[in-house]
N, C-alpha and C. Protein backbone atom coordinates (compact mmCIF):
# COMPACT_ATOMS: atom_id res chain seq x y z
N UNK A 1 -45.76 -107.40 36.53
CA UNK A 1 -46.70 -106.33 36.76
C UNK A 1 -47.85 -106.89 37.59
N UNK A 2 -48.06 -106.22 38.23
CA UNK A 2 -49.41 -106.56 39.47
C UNK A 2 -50.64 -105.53 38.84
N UNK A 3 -51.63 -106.09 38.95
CA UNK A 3 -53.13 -105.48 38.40
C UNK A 3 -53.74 -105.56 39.60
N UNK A 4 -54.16 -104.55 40.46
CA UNK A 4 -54.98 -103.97 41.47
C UNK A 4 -56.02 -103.40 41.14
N UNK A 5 -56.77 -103.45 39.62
CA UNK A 5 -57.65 -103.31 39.68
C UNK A 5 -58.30 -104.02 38.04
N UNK A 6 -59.47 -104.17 38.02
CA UNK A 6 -59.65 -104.23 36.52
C UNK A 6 -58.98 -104.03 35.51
N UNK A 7 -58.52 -104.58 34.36
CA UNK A 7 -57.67 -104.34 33.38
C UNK A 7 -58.40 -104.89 31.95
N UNK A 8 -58.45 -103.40 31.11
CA UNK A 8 -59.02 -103.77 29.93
C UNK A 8 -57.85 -103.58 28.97
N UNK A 9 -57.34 -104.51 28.36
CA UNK A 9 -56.55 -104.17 27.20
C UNK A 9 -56.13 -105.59 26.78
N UNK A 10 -54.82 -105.23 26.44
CA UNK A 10 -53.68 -106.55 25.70
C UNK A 10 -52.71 -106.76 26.70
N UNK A 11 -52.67 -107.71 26.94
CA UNK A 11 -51.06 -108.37 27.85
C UNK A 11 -50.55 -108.97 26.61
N UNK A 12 -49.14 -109.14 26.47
CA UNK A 12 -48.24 -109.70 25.99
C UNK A 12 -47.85 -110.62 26.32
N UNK A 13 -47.00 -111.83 26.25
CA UNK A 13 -45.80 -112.74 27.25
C UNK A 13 -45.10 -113.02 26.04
N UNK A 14 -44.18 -112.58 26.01
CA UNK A 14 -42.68 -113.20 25.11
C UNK A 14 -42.11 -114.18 25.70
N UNK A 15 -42.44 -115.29 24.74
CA UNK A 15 -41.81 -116.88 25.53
C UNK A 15 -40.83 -117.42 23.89
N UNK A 16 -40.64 -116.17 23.63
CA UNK A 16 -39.36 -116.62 22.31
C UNK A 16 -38.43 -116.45 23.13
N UNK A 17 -37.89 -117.89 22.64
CA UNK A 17 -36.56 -118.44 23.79
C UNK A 17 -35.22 -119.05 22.70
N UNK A 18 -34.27 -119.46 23.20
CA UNK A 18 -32.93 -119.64 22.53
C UNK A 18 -31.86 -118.97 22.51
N UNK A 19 -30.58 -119.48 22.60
CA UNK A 19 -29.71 -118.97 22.56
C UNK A 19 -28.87 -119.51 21.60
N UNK A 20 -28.19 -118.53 20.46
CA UNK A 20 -27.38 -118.98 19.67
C UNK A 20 -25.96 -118.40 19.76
N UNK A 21 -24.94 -119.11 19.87
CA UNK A 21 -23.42 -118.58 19.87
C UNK A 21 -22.67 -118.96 18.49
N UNK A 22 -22.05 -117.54 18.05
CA UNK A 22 -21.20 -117.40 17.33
C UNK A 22 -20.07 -117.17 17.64
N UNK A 23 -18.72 -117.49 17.33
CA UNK A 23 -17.45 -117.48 17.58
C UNK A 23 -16.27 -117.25 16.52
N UNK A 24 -15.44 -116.08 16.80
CA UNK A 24 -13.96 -115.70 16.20
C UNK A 24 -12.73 -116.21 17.29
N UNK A 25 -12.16 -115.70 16.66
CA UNK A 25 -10.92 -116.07 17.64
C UNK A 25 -10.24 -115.39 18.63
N UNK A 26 -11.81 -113.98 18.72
CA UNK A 26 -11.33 -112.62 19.80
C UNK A 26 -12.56 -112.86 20.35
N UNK A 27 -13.76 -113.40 20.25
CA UNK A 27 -14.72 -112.75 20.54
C UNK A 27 -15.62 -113.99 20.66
N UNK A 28 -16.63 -113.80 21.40
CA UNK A 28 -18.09 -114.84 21.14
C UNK A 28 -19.15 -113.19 21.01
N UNK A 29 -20.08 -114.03 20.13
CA UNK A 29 -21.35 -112.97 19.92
C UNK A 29 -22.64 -114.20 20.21
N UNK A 30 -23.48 -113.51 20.85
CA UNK A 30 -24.92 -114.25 21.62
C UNK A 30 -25.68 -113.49 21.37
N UNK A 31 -26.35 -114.11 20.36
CA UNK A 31 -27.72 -113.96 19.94
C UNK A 31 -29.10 -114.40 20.68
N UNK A 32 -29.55 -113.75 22.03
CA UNK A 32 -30.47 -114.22 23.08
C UNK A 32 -32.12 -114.06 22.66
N UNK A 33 -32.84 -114.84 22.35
CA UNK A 33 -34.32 -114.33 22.16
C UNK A 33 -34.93 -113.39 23.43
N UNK A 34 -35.68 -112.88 23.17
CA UNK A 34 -36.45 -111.54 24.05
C UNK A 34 -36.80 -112.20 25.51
N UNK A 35 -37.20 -113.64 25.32
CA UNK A 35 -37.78 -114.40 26.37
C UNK A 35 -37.20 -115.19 27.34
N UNK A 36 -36.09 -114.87 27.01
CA UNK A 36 -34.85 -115.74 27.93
C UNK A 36 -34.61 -115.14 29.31
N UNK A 37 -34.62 -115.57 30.29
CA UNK A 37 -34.62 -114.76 31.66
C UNK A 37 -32.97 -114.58 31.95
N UNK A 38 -33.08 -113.23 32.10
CA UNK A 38 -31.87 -112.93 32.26
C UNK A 38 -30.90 -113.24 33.67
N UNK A 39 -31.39 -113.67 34.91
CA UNK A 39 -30.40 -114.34 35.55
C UNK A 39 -29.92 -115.81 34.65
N UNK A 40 -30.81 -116.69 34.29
CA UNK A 40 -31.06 -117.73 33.60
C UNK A 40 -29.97 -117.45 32.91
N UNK A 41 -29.75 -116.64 31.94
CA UNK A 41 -28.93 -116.18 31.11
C UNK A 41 -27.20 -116.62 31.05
N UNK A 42 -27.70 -115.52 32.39
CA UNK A 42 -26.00 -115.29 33.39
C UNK A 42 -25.18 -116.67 33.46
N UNK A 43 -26.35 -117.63 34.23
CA UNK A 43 -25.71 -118.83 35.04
C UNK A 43 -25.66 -119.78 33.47
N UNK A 44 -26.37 -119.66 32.77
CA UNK A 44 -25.82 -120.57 31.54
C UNK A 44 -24.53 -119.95 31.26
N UNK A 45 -24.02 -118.59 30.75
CA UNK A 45 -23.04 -118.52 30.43
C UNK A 45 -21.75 -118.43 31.34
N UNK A 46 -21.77 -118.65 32.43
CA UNK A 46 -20.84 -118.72 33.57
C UNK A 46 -20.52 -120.25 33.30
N UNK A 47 -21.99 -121.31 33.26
CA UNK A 47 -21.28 -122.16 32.90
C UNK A 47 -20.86 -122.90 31.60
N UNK A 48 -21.19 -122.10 30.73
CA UNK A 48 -20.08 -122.55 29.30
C UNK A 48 -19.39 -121.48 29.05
N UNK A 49 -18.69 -121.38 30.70
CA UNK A 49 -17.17 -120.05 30.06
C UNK A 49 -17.18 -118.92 29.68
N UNK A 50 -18.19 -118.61 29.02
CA UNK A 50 -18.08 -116.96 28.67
C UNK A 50 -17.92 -116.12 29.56
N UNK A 51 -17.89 -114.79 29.47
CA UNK A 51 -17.23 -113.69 29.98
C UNK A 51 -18.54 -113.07 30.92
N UNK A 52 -19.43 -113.70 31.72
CA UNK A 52 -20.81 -113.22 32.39
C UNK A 52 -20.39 -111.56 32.79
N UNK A 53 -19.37 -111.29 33.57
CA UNK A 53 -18.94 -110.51 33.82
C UNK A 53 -19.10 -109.22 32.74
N UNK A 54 -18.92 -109.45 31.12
CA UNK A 54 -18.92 -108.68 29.99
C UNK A 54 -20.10 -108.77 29.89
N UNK A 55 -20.88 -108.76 30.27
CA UNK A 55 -22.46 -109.12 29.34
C UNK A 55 -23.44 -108.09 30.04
N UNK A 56 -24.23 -107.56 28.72
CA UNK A 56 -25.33 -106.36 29.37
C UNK A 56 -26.49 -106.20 28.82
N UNK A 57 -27.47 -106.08 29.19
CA UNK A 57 -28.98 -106.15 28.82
C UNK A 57 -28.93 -105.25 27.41
């Protein structure tokens, strides 16, 4: 977000980060914190194999 002018309030920044993987024998489930950048995301899981292609905000 860009501020073009004065700004009175609260900013936020979510810098809760981590990724946890769970695994069956059909499926992985990813548990992503809020703060994880989502290209970032992508290219980690492209490169440990998962399905980047399956994956959605």
């Amino acid at each position: 977000m860009l501020f073009t002018t004065p700004f009175e309030g609260v900013v936020i920044i979510n810098r809760l980060s981590g990724i946890d993987v769970s695994e069956t024998d059909e499926q992985y489930h990813l548990h992503v914190s809020g703060g994880e950048d989502w290209p970032s995301l992508v290219e980690w899981c492209v490169e440990h194999n998962y399905a980047a292609s399956k994956i959605s905000p």
